[in-house]
C-alpha atoms as a PDB file:
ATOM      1  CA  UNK A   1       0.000   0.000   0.000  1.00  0.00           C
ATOM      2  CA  UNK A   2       1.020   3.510  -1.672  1.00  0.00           C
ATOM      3  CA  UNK A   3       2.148   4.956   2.659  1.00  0.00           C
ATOM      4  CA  UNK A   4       0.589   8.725   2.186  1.00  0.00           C
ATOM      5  CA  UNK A   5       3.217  10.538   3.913  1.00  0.00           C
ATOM      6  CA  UNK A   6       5.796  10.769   0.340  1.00  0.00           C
ATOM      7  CA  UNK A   7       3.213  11.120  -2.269  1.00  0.00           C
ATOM      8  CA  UNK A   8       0.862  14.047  -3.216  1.00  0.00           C
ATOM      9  CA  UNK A   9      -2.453  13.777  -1.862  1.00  0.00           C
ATOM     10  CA  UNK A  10      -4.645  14.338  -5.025  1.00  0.00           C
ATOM     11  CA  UNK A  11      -8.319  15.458  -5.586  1.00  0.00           C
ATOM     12  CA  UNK A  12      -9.736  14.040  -9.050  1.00  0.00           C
ATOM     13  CA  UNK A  13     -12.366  15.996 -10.196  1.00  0.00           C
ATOM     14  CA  UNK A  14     -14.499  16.040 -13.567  1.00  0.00           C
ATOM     15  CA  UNK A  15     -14.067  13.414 -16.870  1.00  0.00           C
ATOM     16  CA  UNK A  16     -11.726  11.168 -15.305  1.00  0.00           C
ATOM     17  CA  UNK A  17     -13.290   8.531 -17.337  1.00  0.00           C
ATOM     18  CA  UNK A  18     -12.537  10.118 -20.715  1.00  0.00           C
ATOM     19  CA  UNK A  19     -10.501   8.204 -23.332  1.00  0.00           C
ATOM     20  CA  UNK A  20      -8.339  11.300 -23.720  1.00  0.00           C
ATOM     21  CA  UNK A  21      -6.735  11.537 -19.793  1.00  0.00           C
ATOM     22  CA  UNK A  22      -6.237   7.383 -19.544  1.00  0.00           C
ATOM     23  CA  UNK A  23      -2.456   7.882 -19.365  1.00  0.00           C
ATOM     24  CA  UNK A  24      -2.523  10.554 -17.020  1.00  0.00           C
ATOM     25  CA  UNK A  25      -5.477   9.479 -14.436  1.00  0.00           C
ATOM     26  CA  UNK A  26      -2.981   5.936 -14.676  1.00  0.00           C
ATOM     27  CA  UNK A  27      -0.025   7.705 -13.327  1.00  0.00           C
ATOM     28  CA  UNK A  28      -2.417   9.418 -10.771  1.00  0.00           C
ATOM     29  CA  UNK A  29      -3.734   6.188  -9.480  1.00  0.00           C
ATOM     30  CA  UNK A  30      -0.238   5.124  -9.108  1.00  0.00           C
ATOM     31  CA  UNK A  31       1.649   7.586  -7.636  1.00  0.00           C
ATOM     32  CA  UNK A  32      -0.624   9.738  -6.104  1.00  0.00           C
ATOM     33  CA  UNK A  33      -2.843   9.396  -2.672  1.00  0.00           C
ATOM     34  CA  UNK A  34      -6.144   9.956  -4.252  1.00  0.00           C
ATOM     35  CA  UNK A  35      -8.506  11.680  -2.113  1.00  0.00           C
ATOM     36  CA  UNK A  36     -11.750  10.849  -1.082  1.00  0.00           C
ATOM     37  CA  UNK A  37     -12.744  11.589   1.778  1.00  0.00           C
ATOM     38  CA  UNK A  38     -13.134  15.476   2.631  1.00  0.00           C
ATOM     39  CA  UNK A  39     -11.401  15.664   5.958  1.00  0.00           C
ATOM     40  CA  UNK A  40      -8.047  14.651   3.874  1.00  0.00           C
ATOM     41  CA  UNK A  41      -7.257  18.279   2.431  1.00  0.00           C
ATOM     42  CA  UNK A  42      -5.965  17.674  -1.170  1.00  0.00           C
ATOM     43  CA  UNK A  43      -2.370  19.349  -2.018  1.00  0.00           C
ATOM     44  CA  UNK A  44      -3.558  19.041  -5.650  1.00  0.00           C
ATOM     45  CA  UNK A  45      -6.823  19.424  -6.898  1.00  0.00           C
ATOM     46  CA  UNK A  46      -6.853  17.779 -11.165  1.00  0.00           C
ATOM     47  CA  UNK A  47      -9.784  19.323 -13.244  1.00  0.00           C
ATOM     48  CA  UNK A  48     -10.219  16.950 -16.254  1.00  0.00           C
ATOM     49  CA  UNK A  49     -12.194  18.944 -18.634  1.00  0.00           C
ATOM     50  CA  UNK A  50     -12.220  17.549 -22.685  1.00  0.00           C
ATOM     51  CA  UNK A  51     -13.930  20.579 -23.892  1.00  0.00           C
ATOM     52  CA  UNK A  52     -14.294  24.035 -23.016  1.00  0.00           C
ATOM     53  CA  UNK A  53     -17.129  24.938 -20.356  1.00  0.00           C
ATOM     54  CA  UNK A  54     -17.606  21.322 -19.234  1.00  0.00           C
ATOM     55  CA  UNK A  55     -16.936  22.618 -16.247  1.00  0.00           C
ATOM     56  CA  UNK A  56     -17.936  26.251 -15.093  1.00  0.00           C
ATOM     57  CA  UNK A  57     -15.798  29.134 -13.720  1.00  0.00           C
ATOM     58  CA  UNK A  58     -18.239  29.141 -10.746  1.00  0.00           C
ATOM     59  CA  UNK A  59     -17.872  25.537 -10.014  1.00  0.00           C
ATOM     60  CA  UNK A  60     -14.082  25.557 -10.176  1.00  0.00           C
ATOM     61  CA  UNK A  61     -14.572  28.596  -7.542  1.00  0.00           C
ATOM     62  CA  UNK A  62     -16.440  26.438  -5.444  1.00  0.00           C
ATOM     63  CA  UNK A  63     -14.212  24.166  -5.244  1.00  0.00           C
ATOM     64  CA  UNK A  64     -11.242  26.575  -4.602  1.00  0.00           C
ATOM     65  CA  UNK A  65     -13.345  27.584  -1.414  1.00  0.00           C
ATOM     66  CA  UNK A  66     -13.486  23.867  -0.249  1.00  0.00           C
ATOM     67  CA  UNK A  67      -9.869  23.273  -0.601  1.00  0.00           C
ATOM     68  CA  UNK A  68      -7.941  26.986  -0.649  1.00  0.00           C
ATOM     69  CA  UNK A  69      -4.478  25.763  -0.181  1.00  0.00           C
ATOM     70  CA  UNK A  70      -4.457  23.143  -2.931  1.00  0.00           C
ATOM     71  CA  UNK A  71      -3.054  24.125  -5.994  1.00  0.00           C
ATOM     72  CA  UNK A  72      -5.335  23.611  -8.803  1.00  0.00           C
ATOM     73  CA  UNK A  73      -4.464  22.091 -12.464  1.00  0.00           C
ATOM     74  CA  UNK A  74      -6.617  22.048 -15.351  1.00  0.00           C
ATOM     75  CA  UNK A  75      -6.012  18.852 -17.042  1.00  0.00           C
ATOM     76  CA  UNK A  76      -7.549  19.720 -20.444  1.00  0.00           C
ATOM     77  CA  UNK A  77      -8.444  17.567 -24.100  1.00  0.00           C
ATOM     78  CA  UNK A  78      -7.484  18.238 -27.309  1.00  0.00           C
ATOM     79  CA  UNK A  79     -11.044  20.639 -27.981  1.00  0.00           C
ATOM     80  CA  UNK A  80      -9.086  22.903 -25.145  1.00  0.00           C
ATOM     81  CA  UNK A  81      -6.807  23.988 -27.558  1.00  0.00           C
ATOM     82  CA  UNK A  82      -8.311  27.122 -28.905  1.00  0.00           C
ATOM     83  CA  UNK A  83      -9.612  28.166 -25.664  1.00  0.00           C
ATOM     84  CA  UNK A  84      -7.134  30.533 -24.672  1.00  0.00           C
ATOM     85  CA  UNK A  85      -7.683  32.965 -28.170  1.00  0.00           C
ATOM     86  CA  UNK A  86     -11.573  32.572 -28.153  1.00  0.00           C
ATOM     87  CA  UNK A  87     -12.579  31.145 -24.659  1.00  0.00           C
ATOM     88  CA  UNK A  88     -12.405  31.756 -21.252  1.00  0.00           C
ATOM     89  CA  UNK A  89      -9.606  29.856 -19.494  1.00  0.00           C
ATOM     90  CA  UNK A  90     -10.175  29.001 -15.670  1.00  0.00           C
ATOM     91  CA  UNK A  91      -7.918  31.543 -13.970  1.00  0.00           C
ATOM     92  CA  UNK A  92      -5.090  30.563 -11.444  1.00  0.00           C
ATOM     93  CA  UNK A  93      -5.318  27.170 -12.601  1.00  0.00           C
ATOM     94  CA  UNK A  94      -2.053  25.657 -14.449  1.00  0.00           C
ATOM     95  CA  UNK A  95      -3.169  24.340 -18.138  1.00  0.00           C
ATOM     96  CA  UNK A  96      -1.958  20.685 -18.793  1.00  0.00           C
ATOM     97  CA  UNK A  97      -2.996  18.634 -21.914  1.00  0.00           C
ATOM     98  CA  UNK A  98      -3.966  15.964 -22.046  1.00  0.00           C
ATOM     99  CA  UNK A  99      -0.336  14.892 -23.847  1.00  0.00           C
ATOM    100  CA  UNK A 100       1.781  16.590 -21.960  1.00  0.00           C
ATOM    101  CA  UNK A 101       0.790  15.436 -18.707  1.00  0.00           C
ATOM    102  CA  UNK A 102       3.212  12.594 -18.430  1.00  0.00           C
ATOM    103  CA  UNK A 103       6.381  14.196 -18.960  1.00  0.00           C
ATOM    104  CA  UNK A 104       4.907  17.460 -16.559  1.00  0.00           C
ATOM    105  CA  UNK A 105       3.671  14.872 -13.770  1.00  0.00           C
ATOM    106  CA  UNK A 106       7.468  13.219 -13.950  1.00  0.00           C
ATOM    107  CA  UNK A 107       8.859  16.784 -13.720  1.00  0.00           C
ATOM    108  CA  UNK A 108       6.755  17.885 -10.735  1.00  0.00           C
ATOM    109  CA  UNK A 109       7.403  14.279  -8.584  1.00  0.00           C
ATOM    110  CA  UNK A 110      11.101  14.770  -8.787  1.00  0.00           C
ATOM    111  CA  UNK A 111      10.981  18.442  -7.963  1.00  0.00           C
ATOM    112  CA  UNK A 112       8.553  17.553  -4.697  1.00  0.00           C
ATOM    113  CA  UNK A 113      10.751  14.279  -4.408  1.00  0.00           C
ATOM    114  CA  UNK A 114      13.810  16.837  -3.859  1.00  0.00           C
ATOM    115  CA  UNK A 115      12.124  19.347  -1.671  1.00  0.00           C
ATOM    116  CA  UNK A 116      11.617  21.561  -4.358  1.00  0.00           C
ATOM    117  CA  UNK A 117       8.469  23.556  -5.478  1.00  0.00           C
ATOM    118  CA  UNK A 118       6.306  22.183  -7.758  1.00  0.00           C
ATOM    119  CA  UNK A 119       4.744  24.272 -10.040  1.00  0.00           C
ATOM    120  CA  UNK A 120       1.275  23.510  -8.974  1.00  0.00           C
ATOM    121  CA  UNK A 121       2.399  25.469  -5.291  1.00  0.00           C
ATOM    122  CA  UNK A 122       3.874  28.616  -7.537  1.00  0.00           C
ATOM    123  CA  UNK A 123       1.077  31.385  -8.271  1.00  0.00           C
ATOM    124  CA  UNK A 124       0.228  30.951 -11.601  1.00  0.00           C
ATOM    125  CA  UNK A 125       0.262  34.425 -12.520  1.00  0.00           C
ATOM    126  CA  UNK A 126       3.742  35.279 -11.585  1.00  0.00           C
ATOM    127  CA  UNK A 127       5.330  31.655 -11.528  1.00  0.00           C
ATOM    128  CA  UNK A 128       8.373  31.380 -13.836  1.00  0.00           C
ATOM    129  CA  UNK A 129       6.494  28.045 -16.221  1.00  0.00           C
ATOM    130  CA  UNK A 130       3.228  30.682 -16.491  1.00  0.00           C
ATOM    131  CA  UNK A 131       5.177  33.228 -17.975  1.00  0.00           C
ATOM    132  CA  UNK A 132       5.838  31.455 -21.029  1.00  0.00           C
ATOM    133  CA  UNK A 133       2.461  30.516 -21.738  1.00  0.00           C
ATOM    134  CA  UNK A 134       2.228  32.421 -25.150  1.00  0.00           C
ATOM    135  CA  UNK A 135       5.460  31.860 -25.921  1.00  0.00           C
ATOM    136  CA  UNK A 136       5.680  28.084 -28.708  1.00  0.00           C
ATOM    137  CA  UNK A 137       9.268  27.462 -26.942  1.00  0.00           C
ATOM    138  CA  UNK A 138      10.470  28.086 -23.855  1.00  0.00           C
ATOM    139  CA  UNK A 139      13.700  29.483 -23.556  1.00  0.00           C
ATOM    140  CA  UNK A 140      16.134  26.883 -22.639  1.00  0.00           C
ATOM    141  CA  UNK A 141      16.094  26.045 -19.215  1.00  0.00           C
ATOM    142  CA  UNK A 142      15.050  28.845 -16.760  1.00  0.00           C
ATOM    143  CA  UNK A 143      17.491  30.286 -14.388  1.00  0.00           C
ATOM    144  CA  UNK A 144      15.650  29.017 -11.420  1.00  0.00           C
ATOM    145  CA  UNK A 145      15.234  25.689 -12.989  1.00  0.00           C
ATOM    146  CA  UNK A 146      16.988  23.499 -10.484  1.00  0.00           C
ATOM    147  CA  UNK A 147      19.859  21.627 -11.918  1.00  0.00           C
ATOM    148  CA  UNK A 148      18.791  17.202 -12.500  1.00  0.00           C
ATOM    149  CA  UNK A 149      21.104  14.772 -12.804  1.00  0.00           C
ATOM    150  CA  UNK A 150      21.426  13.327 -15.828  1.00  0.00           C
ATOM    151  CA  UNK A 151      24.096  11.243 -18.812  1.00  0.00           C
ATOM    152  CA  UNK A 152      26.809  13.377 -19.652  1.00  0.00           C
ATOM    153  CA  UNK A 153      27.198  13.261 -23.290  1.00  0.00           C
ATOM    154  CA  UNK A 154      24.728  11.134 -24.392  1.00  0.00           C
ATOM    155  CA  UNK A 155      24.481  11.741 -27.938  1.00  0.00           C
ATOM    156  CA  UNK A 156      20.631  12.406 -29.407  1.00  0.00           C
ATOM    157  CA  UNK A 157      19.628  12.266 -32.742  1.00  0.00           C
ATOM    158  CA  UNK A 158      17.668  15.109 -34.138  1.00  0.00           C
ATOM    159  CA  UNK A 159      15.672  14.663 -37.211  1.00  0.00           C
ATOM    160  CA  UNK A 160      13.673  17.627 -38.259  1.00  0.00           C
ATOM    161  CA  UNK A 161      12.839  19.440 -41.660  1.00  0.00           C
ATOM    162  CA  UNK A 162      13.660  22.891 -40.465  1.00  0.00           C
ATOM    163  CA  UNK A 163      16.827  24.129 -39.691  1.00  0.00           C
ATOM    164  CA  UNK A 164      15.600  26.645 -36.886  1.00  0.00           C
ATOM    165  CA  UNK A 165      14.098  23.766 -35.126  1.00  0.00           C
ATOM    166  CA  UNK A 166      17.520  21.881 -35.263  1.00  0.00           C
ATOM    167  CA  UNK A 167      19.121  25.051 -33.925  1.00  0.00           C
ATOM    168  CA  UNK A 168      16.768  25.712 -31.383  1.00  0.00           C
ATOM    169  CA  UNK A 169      16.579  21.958 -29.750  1.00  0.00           C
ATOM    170  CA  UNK A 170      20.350  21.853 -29.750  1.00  0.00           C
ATOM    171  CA  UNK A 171      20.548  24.790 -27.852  1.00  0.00           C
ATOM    172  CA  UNK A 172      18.104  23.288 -25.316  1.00  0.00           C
ATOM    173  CA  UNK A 173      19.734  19.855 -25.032  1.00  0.00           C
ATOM    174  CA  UNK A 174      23.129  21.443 -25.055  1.00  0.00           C
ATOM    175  CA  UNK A 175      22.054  23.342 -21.961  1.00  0.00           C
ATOM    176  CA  UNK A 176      20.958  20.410 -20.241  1.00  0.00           C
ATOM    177  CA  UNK A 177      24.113  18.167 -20.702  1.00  0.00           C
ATOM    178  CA  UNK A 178      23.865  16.535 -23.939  1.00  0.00           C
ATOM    179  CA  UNK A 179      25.314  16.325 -27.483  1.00  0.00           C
ATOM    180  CA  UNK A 180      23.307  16.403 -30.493  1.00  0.00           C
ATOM    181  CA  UNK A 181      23.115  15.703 -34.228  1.00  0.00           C
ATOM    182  CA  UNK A 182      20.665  17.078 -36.947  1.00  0.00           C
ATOM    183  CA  UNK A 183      19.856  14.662 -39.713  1.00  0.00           C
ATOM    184  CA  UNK A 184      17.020  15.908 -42.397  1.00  0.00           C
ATOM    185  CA  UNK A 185      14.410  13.193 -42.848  1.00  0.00           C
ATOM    186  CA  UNK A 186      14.724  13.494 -46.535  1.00  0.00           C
ATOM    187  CA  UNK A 187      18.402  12.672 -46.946  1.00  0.00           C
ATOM    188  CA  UNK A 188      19.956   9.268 -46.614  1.00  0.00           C
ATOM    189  CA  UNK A 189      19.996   8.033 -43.234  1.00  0.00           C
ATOM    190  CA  UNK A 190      22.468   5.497 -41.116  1.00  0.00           C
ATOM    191  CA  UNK A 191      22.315   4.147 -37.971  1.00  0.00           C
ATOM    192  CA  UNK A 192      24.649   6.220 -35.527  1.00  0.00           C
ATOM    193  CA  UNK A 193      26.156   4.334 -33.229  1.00  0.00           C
ATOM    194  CA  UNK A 194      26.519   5.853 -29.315  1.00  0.00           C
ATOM    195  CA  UNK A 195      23.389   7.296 -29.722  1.00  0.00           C
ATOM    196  CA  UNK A 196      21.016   7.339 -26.532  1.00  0.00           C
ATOM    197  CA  UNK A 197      17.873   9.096 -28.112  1.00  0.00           C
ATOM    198  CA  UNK A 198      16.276  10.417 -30.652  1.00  0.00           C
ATOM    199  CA  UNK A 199      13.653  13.645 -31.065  1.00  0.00           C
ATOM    200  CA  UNK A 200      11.581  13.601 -34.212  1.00  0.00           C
ATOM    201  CA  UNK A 201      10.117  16.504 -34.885  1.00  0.00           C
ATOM    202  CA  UNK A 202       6.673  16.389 -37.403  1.00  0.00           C
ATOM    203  CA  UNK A 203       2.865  17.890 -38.783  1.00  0.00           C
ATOM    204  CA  UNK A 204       0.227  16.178 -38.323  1.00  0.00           C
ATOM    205  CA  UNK A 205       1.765  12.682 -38.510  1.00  0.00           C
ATOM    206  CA  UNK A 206       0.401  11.881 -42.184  1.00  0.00           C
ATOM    207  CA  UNK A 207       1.440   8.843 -43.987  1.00  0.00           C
ATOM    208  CA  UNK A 208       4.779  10.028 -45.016  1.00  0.00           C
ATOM    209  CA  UNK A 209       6.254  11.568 -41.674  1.00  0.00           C
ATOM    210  CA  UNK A 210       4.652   7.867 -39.883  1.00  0.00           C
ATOM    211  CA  UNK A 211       6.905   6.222 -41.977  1.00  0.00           C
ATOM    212  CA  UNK A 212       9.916   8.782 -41.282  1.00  0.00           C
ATOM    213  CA  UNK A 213       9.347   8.207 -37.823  1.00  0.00           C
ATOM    214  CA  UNK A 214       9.451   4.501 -37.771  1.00  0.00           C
ATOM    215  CA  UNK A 215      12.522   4.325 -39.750  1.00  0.00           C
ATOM    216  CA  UNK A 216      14.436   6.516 -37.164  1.00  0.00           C
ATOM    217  CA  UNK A 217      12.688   4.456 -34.612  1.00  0.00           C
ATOM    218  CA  UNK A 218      14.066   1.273 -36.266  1.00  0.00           C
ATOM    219  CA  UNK A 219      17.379   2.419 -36.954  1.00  0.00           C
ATOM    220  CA  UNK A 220      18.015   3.863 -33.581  1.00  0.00           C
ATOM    221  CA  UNK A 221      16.244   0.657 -31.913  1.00  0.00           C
ATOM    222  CA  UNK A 222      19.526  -0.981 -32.475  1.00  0.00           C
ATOM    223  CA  UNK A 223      21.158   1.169 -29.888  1.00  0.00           C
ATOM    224  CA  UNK A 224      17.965   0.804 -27.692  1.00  0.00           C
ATOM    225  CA  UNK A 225      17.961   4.425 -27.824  1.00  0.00           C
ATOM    226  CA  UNK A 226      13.762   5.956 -27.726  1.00  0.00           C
ATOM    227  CA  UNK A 227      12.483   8.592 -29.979  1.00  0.00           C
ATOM    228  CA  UNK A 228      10.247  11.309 -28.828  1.00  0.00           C
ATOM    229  CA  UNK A 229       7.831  12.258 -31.477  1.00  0.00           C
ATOM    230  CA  UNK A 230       7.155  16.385 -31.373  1.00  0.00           C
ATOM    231  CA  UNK A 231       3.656  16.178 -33.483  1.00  0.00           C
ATOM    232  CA  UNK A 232       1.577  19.555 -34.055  1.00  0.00           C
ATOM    233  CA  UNK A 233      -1.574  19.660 -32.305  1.00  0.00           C
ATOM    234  CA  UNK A 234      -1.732  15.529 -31.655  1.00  0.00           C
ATOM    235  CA  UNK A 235      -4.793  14.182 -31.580  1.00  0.00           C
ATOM    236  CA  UNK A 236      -5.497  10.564 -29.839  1.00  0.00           C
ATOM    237  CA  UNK A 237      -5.603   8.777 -32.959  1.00  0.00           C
ATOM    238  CA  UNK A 238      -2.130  10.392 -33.963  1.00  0.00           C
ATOM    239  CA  UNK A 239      -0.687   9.768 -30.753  1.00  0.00           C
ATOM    240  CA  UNK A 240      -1.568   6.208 -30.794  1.00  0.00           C
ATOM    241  CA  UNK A 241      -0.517   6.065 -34.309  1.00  0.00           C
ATOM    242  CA  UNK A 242       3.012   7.357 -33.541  1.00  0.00           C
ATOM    243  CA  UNK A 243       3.152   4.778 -30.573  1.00  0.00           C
ATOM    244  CA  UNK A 244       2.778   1.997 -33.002  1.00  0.00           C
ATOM    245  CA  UNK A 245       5.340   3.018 -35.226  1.00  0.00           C
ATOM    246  CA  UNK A 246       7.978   2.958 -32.306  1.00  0.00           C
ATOM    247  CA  UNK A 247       8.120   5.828 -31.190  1.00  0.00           C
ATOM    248  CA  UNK A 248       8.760   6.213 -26.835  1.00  0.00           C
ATOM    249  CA  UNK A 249       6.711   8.937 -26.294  1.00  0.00           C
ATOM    250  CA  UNK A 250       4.761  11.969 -27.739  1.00  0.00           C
ATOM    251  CA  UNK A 251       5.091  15.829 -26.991  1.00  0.00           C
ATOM    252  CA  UNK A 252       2.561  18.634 -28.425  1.00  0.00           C
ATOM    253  CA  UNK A 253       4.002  21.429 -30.406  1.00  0.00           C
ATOM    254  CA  UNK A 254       4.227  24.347 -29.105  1.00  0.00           C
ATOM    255  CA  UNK A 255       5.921  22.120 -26.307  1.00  0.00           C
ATOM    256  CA  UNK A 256       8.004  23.243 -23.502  1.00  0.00           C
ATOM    257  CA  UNK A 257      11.445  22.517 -22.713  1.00  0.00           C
ATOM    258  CA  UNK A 258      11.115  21.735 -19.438  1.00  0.00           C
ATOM    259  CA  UNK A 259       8.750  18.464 -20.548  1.00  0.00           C
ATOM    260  CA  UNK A 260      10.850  17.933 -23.224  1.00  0.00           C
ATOM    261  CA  UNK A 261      13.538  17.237 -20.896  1.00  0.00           C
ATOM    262  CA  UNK A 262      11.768  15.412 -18.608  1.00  0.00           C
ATOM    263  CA  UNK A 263      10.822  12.887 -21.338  1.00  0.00           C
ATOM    264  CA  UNK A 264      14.239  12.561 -22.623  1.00  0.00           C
ATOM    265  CA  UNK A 265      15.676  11.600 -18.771  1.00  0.00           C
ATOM    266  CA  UNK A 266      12.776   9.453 -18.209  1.00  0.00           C
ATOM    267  CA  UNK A 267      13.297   7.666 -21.116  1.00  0.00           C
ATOM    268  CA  UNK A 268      17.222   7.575 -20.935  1.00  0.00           C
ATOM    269  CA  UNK A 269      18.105   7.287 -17.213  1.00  0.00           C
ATOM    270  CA  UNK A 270      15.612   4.708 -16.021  1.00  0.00           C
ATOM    271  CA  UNK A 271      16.117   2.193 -18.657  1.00  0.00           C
ATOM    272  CA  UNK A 272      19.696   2.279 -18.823  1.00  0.00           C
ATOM    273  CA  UNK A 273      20.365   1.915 -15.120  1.00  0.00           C
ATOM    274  CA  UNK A 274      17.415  -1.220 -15.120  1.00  0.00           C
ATOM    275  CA  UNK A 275      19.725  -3.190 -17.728  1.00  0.00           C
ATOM    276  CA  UNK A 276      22.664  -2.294 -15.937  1.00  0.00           C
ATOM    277  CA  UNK A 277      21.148  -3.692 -12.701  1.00  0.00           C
END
């Protein structure tokens, strides 16, 4: 039994049930205290919400009044999207998606697991993650990012049409201890030996990027070395599809570097120190 005391107690609340949050209410089951019973104060209150207004502004108040020092994240579906140019967002809640949430959950256990602040305990209007909201990247890894251990030059493969996209994930990888490589997915391509991940970076995962992605998935299987898939937008049916080509795990574009990160040492450090057990 999960002993309360070194996990988060967590308040589900909403479409828990929705095909869309599966993954994420998963990891909540399994590393989370779920709460309920309302003498246990939650220290994290999830709002699972597939579509705009599911839930109400007023309701989420009301349940800010139940529970006033829990933080609050809005754990939102792919309809959520637009919300923030032609909706009205919840405010003070921290916006998740739905495919995001794994590599932000990982993030936020190791910074609690550290004594750190998660960003769910920051004020979300003046927190350094809410600042860069708007922004499609954020830039590199924040001053007040607290260092993670993690390989020293492990070597990731970066295959990407766009050159600024090369430039700009280097930059971000550099900064966070590794070496990288930028191979075009229309050139000729070779498996590169020392290689402990790859990031693909694509559209809308149509027939032609799922079969650039499982080629670099193949070729890079044969260090065991995972590919992250960066897909515009992904909807279930293009996640699932870019699972079944090979690839480890999927970010959202605009994505932030922070998650991308997270995915990358997830997928590196636990794996490699299992076979080396």
């Amino acid at each position: 039994m999960k002993s309360p005391g070194h996990i988060p107690f967590v308040q589900i609340i909403g479409e828990a049930d929705h095909p869309d949050f599966r993954d994420a209410i998963g990891l909540l089951r399994r590393e989370a205290y779920l709460v309920a019973d309302e003498r246990l104060p939650p220290e994290l209150i999830v709002v699972a919400q597939s579509r705009p207004d599911v839930i109400r502004c007023d309701e989420l108040d009301a349940i800010r009044r139940a529970a006033p020092l829990a933080g609050i994240v809005a754990l939102l579906g792919s309809w959520c999207e637009g919300e923030t140019r032609t909706g009205r967002p919840w405010p003070g809640a921290h916006r998740v998606y739905w495919y995001d949430f794994p590599a932000w959950w990982s993030r936020q256990m190791w910074l609690r697991g550290t004594g750190r602040c998660p960003d769910w305990a920051r004020p979300v209007n003046f927190g350094w993650r809410a600042t860069l909201q708007a922004m499609p990247v954020d830039i590199g890894l924040s001053a007040c990012e607290p260092e993670r251990p993690r390989p020293r030059g492990g070597l990731i493969i970066l295959q990407t049409a766009i050159q600024e996209t090369a430039n700009t994930l280097a930059d971000v990888l550099k900064n966070a201890g590794y070496a990288t490589t930028w191979q075009r997915p229309d050139r000729p391509r070779r498996i590169i030996r020392g290689a402990v991940a790859g990031v693909w970076d694509g559209g809308q995962l149509d027939d032609q990027e799922a079969a650039e992605l499982s080629e670099l998935c193949s070729l890079l299987s044969c260090e065991g070395a995972p590919v992250t898939a960066l897909i515009d937008f992904p909807r279930r049916d293009r996640v699932e599809r870019a699972l079944q080509v090979g690839a480890a795990a999927v970010l959202g574009k605009p994505w932030f570097n922070s998650d991308l990160i997270a995915t990358l040492d997830a997928a590196i450090v636990v794996p490699r120190q299992s076979r080396a057990a």
